[in-house]
N, C-alpha and C. Protein backbone atom coordinates (compact mmCIF):
# COMPACT_ATOMS: atom_id res chain seq x y z
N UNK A 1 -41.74 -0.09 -36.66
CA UNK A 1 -42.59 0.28 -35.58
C UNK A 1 -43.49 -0.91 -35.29
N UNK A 2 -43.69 -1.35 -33.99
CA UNK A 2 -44.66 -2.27 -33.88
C UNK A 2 -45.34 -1.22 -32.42
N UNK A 3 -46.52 -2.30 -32.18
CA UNK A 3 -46.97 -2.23 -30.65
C UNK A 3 -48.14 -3.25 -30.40
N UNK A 4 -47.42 -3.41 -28.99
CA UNK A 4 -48.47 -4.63 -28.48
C UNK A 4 -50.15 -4.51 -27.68
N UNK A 5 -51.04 -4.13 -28.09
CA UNK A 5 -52.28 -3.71 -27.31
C UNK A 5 -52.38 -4.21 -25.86
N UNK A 6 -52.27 -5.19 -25.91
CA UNK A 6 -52.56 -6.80 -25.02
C UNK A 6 -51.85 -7.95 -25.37
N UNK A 7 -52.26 -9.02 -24.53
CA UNK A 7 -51.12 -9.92 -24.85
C UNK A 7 -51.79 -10.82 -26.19
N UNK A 8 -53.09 -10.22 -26.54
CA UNK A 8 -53.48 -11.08 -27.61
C UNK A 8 -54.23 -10.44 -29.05
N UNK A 9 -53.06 -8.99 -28.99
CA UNK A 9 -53.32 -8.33 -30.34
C UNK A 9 -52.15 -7.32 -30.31
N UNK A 10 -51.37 -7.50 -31.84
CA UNK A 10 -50.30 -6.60 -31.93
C UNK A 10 -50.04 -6.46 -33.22
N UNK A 11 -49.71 -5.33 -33.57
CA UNK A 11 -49.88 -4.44 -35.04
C UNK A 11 -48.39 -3.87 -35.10
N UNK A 12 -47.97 -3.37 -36.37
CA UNK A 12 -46.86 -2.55 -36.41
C UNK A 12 -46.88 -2.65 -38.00
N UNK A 13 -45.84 -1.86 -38.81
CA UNK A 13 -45.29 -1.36 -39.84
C UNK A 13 -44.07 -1.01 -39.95
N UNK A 14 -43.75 -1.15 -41.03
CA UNK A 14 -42.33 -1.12 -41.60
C UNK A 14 -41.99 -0.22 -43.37
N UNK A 15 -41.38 0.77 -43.02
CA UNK A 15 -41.12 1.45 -44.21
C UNK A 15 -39.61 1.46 -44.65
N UNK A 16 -39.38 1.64 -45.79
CA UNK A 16 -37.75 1.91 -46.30
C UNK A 16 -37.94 2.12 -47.41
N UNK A 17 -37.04 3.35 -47.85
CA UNK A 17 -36.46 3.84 -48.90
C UNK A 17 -34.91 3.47 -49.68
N UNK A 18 -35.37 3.04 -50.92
CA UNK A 18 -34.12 2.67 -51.67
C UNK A 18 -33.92 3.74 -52.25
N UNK A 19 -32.73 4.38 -53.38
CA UNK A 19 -32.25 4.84 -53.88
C UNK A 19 -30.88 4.41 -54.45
N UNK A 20 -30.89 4.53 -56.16
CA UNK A 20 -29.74 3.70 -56.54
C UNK A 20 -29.27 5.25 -57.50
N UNK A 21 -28.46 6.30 -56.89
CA UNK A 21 -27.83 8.04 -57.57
C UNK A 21 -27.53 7.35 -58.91
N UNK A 22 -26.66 6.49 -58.59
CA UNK A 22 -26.07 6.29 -59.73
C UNK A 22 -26.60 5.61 -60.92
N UNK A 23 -26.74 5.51 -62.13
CA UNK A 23 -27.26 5.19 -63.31
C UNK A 23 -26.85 3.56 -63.84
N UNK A 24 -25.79 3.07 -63.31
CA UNK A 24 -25.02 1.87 -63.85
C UNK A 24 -25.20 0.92 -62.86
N UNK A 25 -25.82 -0.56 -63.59
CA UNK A 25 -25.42 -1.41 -62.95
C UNK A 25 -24.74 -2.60 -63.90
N UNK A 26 -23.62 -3.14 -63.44
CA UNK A 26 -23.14 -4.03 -64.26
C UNK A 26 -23.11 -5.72 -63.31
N UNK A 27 -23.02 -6.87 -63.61
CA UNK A 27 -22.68 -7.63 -63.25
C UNK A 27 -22.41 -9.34 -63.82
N UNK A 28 -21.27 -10.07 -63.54
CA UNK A 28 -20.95 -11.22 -64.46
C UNK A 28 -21.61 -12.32 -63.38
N UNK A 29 -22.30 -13.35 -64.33
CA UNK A 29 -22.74 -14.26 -63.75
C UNK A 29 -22.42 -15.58 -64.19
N UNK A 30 -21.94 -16.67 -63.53
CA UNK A 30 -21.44 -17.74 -64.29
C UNK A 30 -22.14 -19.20 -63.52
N UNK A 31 -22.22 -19.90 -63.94
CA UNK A 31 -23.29 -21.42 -63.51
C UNK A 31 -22.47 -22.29 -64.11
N UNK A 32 -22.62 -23.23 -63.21
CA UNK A 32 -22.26 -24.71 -63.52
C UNK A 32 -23.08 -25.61 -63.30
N UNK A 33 -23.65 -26.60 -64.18
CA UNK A 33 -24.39 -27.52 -63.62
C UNK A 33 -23.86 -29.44 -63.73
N UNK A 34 -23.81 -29.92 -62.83
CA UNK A 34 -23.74 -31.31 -62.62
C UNK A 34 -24.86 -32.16 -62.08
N UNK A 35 -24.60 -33.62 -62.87
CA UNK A 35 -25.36 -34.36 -62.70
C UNK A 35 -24.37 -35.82 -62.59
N UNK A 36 -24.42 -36.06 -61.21
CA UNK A 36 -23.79 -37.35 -60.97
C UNK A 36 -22.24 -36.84 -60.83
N UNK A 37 -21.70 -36.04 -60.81
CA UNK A 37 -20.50 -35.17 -60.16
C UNK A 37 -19.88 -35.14 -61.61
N UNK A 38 -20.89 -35.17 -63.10
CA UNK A 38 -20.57 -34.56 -64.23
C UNK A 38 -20.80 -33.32 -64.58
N UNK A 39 -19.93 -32.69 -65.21
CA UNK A 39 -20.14 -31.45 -65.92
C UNK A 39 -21.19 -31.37 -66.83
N UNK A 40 -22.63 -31.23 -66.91
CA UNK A 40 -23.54 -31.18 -68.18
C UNK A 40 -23.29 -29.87 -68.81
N UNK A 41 -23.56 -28.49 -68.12
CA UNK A 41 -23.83 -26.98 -68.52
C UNK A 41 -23.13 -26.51 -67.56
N UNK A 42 -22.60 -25.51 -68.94
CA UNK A 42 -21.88 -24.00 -68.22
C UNK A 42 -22.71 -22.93 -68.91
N UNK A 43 -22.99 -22.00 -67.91
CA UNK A 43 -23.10 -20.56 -69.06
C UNK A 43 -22.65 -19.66 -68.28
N UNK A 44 -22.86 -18.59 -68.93
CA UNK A 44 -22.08 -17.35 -68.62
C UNK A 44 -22.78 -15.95 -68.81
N UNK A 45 -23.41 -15.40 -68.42
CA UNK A 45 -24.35 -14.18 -68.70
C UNK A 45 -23.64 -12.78 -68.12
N UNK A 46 -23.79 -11.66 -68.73
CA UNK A 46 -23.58 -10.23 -68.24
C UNK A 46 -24.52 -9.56 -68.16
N UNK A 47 -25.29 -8.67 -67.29
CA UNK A 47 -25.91 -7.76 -66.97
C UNK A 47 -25.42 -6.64 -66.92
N UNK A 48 -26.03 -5.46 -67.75
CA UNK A 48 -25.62 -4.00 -67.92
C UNK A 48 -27.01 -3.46 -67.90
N UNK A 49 -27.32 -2.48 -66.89
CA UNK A 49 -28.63 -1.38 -66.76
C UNK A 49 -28.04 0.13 -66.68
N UNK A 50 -28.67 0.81 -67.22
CA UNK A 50 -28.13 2.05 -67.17
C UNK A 50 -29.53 2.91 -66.99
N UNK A 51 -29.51 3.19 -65.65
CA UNK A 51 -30.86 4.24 -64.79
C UNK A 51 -30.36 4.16 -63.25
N UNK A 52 -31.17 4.98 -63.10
CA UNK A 52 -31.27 5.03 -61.58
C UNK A 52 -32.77 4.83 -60.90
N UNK A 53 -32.46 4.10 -59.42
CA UNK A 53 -33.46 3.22 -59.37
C UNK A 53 -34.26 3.88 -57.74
N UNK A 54 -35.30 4.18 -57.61
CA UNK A 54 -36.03 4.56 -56.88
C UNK A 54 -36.88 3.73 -56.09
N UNK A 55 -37.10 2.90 -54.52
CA UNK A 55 -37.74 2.51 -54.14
C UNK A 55 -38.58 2.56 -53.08
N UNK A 56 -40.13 2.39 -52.84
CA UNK A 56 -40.87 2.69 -51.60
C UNK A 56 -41.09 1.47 -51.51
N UNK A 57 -40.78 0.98 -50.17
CA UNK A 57 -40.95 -0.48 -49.47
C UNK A 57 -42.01 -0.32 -48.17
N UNK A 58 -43.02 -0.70 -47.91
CA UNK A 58 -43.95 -0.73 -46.61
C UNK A 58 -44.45 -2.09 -46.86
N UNK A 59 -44.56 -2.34 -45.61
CA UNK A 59 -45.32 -3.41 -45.17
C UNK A 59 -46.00 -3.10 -43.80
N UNK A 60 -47.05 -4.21 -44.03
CA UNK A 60 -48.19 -3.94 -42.24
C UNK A 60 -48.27 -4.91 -41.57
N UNK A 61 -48.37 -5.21 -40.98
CA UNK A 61 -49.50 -6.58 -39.88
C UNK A 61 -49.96 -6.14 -38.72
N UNK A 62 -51.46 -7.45 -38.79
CA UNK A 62 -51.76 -7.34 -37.12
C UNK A 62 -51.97 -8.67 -36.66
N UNK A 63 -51.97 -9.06 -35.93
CA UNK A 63 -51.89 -10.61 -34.78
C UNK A 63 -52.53 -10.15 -33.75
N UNK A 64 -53.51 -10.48 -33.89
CA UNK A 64 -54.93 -11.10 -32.82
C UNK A 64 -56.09 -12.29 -33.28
């Protein structure tokens, strides 16, 4: 939602709802790093969460 008063003041807001039903999150993550178009580091990480995830998002502004 916004709105403009005048041409030299305007306000609005923004809401959203997340919701994650499900309980699982999994995910593989992998990196490479170079230096000078060498291979220095690799790694490799996994992420596993098990919940479910609830979110309230708002934001405001005004410009004048």
């Amino acid at each position: 939602m916004n709105y403009m008063v005048n041409e030299n003041h305007t306000f609005g807001a923004y809401y959203k709802f997340d919701r994650t039903p499900s309980g699982e999150t999994k995910g593989d993550y992998l990196t490479d790093m170079f230096e000078n178009d060498i291979l220095t580091e690799r790694s490799a990480s996994y992420i596993w969460q098990d919940q479910s995830v609830k979110k309230h998002i708002f934001n405001a502004y005004y410009n004048g």
